[in-house]
Protein backbone atom coordinates (compact mmCIF):
# COMPACT_ATOMS: atom_id res chain seq x y z
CA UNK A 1 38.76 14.41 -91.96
CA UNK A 2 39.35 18.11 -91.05
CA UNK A 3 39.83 19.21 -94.35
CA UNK A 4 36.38 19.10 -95.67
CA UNK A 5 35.89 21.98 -93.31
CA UNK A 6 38.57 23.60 -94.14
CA UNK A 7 37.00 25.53 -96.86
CA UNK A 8 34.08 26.53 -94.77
CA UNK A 9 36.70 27.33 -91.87
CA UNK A 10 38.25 30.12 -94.87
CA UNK A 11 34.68 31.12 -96.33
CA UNK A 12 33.62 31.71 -92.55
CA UNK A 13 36.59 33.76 -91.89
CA UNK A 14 35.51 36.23 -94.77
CA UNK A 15 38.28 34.62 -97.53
CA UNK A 16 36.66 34.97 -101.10
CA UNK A 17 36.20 31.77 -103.14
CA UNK A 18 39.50 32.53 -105.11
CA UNK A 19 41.34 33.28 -101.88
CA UNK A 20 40.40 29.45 -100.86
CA UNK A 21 41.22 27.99 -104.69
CA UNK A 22 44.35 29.83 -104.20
CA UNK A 23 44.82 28.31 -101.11
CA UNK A 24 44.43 24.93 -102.63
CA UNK A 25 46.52 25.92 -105.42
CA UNK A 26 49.74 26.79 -103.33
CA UNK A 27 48.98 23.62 -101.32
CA UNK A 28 48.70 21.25 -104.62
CA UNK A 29 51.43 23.28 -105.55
CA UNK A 30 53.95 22.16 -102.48
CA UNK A 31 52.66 18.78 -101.87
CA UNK A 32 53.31 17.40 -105.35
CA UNK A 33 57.40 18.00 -105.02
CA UNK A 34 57.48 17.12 -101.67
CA UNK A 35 55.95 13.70 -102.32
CA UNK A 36 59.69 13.23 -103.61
CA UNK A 37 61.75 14.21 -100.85
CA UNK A 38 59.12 12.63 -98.38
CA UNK A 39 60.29 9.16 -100.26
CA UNK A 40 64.10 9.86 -100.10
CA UNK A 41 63.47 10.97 -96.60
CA UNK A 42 61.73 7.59 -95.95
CA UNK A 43 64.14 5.29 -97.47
CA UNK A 44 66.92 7.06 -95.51
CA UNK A 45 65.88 7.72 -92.17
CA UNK A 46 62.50 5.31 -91.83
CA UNK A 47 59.22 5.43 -92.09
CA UNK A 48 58.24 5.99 -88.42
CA UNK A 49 60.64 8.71 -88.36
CA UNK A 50 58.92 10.39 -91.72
CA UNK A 51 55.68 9.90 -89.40
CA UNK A 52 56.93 11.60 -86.54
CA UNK A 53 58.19 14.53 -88.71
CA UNK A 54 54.97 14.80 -90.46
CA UNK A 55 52.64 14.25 -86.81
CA UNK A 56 54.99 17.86 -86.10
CA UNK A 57 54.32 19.72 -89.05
CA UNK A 58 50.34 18.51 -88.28
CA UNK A 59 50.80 20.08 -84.70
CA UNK A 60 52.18 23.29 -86.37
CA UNK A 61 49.08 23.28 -89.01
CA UNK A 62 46.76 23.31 -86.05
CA UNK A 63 48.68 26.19 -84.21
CA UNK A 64 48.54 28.06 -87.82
CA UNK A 65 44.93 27.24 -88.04
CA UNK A 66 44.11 28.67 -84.67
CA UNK A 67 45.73 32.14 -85.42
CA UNK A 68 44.52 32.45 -88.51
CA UNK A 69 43.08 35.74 -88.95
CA UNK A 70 41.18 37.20 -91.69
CA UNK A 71 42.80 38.42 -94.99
CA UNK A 72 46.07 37.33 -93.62
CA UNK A 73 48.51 36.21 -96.53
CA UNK A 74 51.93 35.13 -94.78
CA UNK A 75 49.68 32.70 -92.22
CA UNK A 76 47.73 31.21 -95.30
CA UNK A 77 50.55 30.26 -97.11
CA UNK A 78 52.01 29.02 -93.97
CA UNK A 79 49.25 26.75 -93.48
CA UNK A 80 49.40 25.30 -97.21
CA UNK A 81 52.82 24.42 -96.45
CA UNK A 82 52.47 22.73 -93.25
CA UNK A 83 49.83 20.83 -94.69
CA UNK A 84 51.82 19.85 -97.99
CA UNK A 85 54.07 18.93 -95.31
CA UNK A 86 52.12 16.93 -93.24
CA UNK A 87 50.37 15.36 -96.45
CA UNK A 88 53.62 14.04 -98.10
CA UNK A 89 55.39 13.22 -95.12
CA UNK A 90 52.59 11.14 -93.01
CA UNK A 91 50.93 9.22 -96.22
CA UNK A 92 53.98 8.42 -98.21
CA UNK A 93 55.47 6.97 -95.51
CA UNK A 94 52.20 5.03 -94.20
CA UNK A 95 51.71 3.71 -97.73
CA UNK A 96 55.40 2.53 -97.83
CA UNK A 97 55.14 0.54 -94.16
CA UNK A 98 51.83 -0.63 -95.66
CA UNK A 99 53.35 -1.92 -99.11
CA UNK A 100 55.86 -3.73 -96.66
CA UNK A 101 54.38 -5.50 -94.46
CA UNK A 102 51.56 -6.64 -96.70
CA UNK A 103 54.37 -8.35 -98.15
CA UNK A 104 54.12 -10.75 -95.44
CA UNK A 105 50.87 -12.64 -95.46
CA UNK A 106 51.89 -14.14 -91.93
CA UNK A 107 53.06 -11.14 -89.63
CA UNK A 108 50.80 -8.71 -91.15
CA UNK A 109 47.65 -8.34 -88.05
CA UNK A 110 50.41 -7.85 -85.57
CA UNK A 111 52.77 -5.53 -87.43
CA UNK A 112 49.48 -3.34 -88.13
CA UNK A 113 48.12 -3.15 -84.75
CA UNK A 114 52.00 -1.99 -83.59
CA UNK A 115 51.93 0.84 -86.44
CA UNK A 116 48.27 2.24 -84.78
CA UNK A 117 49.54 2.09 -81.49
CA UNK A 118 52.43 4.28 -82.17
C-alpha cells in the first residue's frame, strides 16, 4: 500500500518525473530476474524462509526511504533494489504457500490463519 505514495514521496523530494520513471524502470528492471532466483530460493530453502529474507530487505527499504535525500543517485537505486528484492522474494513465495495449501480443501482455514500469524 505504500507504494502509491511513493511517487509523490520522489515528486515531493524535488525528483523530476523522469527521475521517478527511471526509478520505476531500474526497479521493473531488477524485479523481473529476481522473480527467478526468488523461486529457486523457495524450492530450496522454503517459503517462510524466502519471507523472512524478503520482510529484511523491506526493513532495509524503509531505512533507505528515510535517508533519502534529494537528487541522490546511489540511495535511489538502492531503494529500487531493495524493493525488487522485497517484491520477488515476499510474493513469490506467498503465492507458492498459497498454491499449496489450496491444494487441500480440508486444512486450508487453519494453515492460512498460521501463515498471518507469522
Amino acid at each position: 500500500m505504500i507504494a502509491i505514495f511513493i511517487p509523490i514521496l520522489l515528486l515531493k523530494m524535488n525528483y523530476s518525473i523522469g527521475e521517478v520513471v527511471l526509478y520505476y524502470f531500474l526497479y521493473n528492471l531488477f524485479d523481473m530476474p529476481l522473480n527467478f532466483l526468488a523461486q529457486s530460493l523457495t524450492a530450496k530453502f522454503g517459503a517462510k524462509f524466502a519471507i523472512i529474507l524478503g520482510s529484511i530487505f523491506s526493513i532495509g527499504y524503509f531505512i533507505v526511504l528515510f535517508n533519502l535525500t534529494p537528487n541522490n543517485w546511489l540511495l535511489l537505486l538502492a531503494l529500487a533494489i531493495l524493493a525488487a528484492f522485497y517484491d520477488t522474494l515476499y510474493w513469490v513465495a506467498h503465492l507458492f504457500i498459497f498454491y499449496k495449501y489450496s491444494q487441500k480443501k480440508t486444512e486450508t482455514p487453519q494453515r492460512t490463519l498460521v501463515l498471518y500469524i507469522s
